[in-house]
N, C-alpha and C. Protein backbone atom coordinates (compact mmCIF):
# COMPACT_ATOMS: atom_id res chain seq x y z
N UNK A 1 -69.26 138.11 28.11
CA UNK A 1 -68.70 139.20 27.35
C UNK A 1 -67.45 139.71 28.03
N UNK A 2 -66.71 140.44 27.41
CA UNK A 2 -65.32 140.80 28.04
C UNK A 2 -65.45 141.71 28.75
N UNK A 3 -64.86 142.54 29.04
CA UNK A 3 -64.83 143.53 30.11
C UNK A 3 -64.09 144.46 29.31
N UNK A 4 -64.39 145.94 29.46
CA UNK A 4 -63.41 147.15 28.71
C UNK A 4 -63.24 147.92 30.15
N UNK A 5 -62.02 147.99 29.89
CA UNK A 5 -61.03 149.01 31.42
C UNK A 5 -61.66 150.30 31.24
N UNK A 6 -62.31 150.98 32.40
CA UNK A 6 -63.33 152.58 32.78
C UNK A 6 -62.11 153.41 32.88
N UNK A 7 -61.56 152.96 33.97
CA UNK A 7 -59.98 153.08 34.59
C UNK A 7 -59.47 152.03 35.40
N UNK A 8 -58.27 152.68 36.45
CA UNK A 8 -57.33 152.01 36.70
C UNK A 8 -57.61 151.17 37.86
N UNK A 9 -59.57 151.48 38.32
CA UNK A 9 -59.96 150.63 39.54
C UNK A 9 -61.37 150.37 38.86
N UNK A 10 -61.87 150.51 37.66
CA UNK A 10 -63.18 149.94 37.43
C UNK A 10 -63.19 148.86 36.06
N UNK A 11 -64.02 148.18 35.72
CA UNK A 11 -64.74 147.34 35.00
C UNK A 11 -65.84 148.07 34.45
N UNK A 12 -66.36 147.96 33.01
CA UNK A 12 -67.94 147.83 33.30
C UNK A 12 -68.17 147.25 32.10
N UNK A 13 -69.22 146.00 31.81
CA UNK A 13 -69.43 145.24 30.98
C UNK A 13 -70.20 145.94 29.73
N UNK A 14 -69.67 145.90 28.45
CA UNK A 14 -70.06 146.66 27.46
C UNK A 14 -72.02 146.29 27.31
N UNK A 15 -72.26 147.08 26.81
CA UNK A 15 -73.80 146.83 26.33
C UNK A 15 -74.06 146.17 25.03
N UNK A 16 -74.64 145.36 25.05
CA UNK A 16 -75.48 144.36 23.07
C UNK A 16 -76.00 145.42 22.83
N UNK A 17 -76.27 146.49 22.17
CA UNK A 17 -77.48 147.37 21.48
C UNK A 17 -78.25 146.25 20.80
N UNK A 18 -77.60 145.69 20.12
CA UNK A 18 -78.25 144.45 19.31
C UNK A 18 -79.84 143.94 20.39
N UNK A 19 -80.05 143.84 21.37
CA UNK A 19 -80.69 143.34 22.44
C UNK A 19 -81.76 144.16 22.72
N UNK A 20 -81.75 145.62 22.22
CA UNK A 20 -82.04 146.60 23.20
C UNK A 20 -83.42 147.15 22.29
N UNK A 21 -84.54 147.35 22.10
CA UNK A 21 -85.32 147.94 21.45
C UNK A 21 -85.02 149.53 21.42
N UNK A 22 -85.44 149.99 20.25
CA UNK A 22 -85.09 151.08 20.12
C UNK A 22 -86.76 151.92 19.53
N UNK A 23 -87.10 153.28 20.13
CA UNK A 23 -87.61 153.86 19.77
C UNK A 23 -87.44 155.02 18.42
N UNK A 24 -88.30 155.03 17.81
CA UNK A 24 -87.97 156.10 16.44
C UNK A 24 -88.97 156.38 16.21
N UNK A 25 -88.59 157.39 15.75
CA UNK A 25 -89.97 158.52 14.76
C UNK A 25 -89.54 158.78 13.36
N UNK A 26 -90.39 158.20 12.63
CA UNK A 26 -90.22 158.40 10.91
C UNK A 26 -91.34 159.47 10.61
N UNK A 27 -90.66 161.11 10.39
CA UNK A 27 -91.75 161.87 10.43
C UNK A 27 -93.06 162.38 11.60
N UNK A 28 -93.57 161.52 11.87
CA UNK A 28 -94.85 162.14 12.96
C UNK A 28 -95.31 160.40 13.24
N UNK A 29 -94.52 159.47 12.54
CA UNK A 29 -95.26 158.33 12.64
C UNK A 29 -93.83 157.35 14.09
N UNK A 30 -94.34 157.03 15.45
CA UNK A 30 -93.80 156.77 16.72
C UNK A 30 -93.74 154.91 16.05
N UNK A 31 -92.34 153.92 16.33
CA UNK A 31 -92.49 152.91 16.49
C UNK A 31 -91.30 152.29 17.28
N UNK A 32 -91.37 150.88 17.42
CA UNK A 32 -90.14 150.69 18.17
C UNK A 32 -90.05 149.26 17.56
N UNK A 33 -88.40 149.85 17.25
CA UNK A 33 -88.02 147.93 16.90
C UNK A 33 -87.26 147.45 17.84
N UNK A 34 -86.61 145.98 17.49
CA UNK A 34 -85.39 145.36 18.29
C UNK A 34 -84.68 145.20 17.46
N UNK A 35 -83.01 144.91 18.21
CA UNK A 35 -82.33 144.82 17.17
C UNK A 35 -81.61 146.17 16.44
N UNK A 36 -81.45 146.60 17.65
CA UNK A 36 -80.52 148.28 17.04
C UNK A 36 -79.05 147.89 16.34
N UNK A 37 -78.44 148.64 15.72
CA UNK A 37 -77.42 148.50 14.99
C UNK A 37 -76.29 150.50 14.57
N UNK A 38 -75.05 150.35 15.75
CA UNK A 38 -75.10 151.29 15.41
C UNK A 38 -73.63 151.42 14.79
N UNK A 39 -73.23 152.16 13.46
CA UNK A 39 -72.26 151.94 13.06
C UNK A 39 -71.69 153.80 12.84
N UNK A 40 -70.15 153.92 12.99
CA UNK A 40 -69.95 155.20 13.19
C UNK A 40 -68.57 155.01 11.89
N UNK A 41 -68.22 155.93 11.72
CA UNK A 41 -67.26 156.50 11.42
C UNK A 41 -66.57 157.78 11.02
N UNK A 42 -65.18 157.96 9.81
CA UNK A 42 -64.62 158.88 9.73
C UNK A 42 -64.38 158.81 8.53
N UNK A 43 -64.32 160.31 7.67
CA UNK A 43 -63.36 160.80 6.30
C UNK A 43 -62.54 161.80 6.26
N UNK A 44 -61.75 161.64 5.01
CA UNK A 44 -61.08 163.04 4.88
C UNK A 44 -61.67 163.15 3.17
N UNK A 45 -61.11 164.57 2.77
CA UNK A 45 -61.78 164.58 1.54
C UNK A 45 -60.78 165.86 1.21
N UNK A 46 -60.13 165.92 -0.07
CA UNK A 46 -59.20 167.06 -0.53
C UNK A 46 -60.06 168.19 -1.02
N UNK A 47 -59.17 169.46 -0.31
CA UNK A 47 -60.26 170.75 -1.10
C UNK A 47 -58.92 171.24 -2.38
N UNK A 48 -59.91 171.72 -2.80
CA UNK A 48 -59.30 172.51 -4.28
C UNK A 48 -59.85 173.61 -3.33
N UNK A 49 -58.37 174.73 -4.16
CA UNK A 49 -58.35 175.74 -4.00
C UNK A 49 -59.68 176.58 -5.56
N UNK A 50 -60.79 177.78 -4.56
CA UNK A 50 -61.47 177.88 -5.59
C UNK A 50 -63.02 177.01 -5.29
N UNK A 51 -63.04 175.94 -4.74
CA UNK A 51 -64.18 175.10 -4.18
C UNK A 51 -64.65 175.10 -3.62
N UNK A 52 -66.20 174.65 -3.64
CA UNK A 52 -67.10 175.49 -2.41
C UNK A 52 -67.98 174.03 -1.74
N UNK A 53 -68.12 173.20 -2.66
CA UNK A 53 -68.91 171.99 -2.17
C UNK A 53 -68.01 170.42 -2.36
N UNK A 54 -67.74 169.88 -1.45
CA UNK A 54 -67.01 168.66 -1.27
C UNK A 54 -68.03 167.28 -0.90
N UNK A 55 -68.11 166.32 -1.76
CA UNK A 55 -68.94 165.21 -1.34
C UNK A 55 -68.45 164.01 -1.74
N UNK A 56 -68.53 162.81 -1.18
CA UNK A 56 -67.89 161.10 -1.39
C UNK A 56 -69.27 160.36 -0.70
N UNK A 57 -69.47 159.22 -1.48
CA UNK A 57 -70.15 158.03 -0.77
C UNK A 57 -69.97 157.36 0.23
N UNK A 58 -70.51 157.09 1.04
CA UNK A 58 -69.87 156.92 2.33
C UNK A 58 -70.99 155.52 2.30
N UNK A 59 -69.94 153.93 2.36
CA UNK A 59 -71.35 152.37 2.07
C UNK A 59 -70.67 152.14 3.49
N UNK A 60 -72.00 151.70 4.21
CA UNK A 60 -71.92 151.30 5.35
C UNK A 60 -71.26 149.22 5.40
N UNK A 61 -70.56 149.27 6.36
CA UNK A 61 -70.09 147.85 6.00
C UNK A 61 -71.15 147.07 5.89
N UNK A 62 -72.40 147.18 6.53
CA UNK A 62 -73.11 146.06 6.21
C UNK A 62 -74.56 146.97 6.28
N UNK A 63 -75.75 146.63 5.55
CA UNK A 63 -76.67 147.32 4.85
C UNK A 63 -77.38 146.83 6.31
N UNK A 64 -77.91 148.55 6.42
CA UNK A 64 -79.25 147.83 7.22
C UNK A 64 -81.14 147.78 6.70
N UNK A 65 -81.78 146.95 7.40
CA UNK A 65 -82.69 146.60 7.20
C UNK A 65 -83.91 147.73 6.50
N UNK A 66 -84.15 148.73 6.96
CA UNK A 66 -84.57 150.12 6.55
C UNK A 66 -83.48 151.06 6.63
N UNK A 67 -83.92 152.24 6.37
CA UNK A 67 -83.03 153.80 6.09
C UNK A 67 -82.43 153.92 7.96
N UNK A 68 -81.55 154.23 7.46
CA UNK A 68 -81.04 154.39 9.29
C UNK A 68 -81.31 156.19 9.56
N UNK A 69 -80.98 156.30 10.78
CA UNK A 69 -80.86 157.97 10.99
C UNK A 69 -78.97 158.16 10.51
N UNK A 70 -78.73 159.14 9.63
CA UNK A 70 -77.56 159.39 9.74
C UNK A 70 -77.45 160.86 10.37
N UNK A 71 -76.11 160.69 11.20
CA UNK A 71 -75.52 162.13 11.55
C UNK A 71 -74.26 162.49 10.92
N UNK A 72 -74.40 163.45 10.78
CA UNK A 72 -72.70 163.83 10.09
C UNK A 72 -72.29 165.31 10.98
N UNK A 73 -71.01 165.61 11.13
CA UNK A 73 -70.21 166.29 11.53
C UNK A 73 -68.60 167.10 10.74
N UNK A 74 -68.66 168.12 11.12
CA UNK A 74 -67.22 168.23 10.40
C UNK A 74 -66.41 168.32 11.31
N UNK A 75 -65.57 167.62 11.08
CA UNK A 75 -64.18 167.32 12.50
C UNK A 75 -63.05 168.73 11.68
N UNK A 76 -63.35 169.60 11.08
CA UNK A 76 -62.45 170.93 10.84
C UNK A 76 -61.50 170.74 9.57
N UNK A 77 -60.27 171.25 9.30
CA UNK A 77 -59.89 171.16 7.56
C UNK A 77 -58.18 171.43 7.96
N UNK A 78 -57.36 171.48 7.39
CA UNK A 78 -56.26 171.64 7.59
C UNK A 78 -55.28 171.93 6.19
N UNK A 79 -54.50 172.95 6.15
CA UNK A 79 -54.15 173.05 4.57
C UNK A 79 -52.71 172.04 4.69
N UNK A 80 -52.01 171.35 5.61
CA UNK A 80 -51.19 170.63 5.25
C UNK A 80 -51.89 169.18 5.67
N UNK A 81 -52.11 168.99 6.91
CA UNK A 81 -52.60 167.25 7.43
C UNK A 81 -53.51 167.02 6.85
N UNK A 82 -52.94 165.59 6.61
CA UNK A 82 -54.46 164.50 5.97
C UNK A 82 -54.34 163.36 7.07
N UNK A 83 -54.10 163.76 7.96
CA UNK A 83 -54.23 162.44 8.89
C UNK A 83 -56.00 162.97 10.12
N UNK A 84 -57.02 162.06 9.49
CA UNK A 84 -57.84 162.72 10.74
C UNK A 84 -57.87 162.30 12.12
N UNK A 85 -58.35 163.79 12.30
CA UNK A 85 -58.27 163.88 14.54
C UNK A 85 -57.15 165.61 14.43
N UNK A 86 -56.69 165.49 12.75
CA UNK A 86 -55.68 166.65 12.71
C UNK A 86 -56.40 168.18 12.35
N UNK A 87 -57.70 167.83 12.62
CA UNK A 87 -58.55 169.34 12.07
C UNK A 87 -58.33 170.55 12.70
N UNK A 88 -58.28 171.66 12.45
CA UNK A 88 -58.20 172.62 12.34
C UNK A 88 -59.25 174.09 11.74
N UNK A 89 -59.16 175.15 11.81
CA UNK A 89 -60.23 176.21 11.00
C UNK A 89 -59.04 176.73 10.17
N UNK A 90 -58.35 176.21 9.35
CA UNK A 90 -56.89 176.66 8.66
C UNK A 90 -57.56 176.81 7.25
N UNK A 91 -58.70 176.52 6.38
CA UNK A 91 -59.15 176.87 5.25
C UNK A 91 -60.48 177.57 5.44
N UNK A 92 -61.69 177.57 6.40
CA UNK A 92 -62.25 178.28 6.64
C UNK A 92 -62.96 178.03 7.79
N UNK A 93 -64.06 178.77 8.40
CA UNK A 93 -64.35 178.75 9.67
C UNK A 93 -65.80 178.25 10.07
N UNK A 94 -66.28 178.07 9.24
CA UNK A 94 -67.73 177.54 9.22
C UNK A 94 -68.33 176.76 7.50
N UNK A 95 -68.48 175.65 8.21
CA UNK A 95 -69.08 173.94 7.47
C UNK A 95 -69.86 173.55 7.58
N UNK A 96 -70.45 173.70 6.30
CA UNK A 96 -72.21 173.13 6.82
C UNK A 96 -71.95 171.63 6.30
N UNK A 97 -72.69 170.93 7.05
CA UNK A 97 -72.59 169.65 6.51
C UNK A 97 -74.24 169.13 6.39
N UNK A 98 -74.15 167.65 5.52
CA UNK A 98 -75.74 167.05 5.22
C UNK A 98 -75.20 165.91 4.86
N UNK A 99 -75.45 164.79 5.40
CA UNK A 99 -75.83 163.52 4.90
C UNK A 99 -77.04 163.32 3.88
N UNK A 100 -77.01 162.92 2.72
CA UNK A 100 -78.15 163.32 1.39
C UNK A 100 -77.93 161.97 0.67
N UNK A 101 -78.69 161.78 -0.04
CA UNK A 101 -79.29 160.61 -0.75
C UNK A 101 -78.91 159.14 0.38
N UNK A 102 -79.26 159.13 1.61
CA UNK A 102 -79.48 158.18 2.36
C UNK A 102 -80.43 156.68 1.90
N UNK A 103 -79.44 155.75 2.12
CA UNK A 103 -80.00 154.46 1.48
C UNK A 103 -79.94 153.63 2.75
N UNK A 104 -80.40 152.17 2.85
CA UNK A 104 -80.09 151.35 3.69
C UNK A 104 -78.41 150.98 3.43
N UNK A 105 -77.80 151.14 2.31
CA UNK A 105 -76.48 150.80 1.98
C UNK A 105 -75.57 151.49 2.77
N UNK A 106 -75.51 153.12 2.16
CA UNK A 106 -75.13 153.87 2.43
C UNK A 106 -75.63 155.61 1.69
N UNK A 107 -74.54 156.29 2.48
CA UNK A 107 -75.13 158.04 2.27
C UNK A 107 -74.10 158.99 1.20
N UNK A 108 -74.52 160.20 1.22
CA UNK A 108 -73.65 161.12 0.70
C UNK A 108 -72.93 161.94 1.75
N UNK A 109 -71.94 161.87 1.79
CA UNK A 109 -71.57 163.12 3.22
C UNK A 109 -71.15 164.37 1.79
N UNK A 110 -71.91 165.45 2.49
CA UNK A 110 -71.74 167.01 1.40
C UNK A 110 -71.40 168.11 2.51
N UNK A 111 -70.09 167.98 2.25
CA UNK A 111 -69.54 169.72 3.41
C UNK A 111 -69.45 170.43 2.43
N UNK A 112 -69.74 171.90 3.00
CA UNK A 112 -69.66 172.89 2.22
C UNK A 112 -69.41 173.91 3.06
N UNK A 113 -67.93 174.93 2.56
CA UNK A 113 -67.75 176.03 3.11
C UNK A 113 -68.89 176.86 2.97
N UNK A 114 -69.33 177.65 4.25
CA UNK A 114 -70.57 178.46 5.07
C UNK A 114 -69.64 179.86 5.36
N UNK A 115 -68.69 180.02 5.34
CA UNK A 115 -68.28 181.38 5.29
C UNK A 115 -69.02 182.40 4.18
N UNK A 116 -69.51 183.90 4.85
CA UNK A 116 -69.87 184.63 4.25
C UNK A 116 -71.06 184.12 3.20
N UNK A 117 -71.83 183.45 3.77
CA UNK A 117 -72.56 183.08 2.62
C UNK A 117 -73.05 182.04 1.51
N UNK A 118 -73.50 182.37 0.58
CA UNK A 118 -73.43 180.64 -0.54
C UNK A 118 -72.01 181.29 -1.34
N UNK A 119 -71.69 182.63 -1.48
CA UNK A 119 -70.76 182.53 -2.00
C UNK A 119 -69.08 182.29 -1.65
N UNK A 120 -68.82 181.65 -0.40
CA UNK A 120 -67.37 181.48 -0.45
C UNK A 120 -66.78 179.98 -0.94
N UNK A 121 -65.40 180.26 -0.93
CA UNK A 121 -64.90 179.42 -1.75
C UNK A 121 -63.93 179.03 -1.12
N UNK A 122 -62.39 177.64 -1.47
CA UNK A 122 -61.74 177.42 -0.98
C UNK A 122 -60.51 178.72 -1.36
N UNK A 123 -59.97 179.32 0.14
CA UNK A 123 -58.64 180.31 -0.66
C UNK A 123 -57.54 179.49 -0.62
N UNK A 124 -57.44 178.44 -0.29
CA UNK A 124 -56.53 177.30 0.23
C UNK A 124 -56.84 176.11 -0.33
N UNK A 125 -55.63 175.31 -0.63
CA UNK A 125 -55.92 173.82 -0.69
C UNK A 125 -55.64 172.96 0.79
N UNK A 126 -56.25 171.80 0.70
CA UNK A 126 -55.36 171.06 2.01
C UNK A 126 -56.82 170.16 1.98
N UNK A 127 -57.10 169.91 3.24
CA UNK A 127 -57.90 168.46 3.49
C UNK A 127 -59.24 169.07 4.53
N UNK A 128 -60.17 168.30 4.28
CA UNK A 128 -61.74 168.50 5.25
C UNK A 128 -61.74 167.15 6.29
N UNK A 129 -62.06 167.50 6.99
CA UNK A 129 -62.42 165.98 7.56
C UNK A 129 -64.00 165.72 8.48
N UNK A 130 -64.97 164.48 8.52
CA UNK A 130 -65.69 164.43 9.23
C UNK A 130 -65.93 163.07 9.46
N UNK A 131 -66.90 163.25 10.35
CA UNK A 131 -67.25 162.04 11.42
C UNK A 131 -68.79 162.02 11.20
N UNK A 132 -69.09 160.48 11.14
CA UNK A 132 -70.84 159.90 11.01
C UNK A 132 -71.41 159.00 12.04
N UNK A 133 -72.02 158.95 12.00
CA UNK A 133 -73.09 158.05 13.16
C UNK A 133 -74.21 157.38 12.31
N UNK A 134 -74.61 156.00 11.99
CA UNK A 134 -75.81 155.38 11.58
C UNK A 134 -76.40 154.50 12.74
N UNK A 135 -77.66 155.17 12.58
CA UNK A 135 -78.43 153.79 13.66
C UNK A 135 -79.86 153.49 13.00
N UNK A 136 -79.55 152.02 13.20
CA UNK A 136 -81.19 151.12 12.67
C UNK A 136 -81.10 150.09 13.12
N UNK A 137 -81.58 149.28 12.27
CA UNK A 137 -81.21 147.57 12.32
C UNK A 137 -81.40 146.84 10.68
């Protein structure tokens, strides 16, 4: 396997997860497979001014075997950048997020402005952005 630079005096040989058994809990029920698989990424998603719930399909490049665990995150919103890593609290200050209707394919990522309540809304247009994590096999 190759080597990925730590820094400017180390090495350290990446890890197979693929190799590695993995422990999980589905509910209250403990098992362990082999053969982990972990795939991550990123979105952006446009807010309307006036809008309170933002959601897109998010298909994983390649389906895994059962339902994976998904995580989701909001990487922050910005009323001019759509480039993400460019987030900001520039449309509001609190995002709830949920990964929902989870498949082996793929998920729903659903942010929703959490300011003041169920009732706030976008006062701004501009862009959301977040970040996911899937792991199974």
């Amino acid at each position: 396997m190759p080597q990925r630079k730590v820094s400017t005096a180390q090495y350290e040989t990446p890890i197979n997860v693929a190799s590695l058994s993995v422990r999980r809990q589905s509910d209250i029920t403990n098992t362990t497979t082999l053969g982990a698989r972990i795939e991550t990424g990123w979105g952006v998603m446009a807010v309307a001014v006036g809008a309170r719930v933002f959601t897109e399909t998010v298909t994983f490049q390649t389906s895994f075997s059962a339902l994976p665990i998904v995580t989701l995150t909001c990487g922050g919103d910005s009323t001019t950048a759509s480039t993400y890593g460019s987030g900001i609290n520039a449309i509001a200050q609190n995002w709830a997020t949920k990964a929902v209707s989870i498949t082996a394919a793929s998920f729903v990522s659903d942010l929703r402005i959490a300011d003041n309540g169920t009732t706030a809304t976008a006062a701004a247009a501009g862009f959301v952005f977040y970040q996911w994590t899937a792991i199974g096999n």
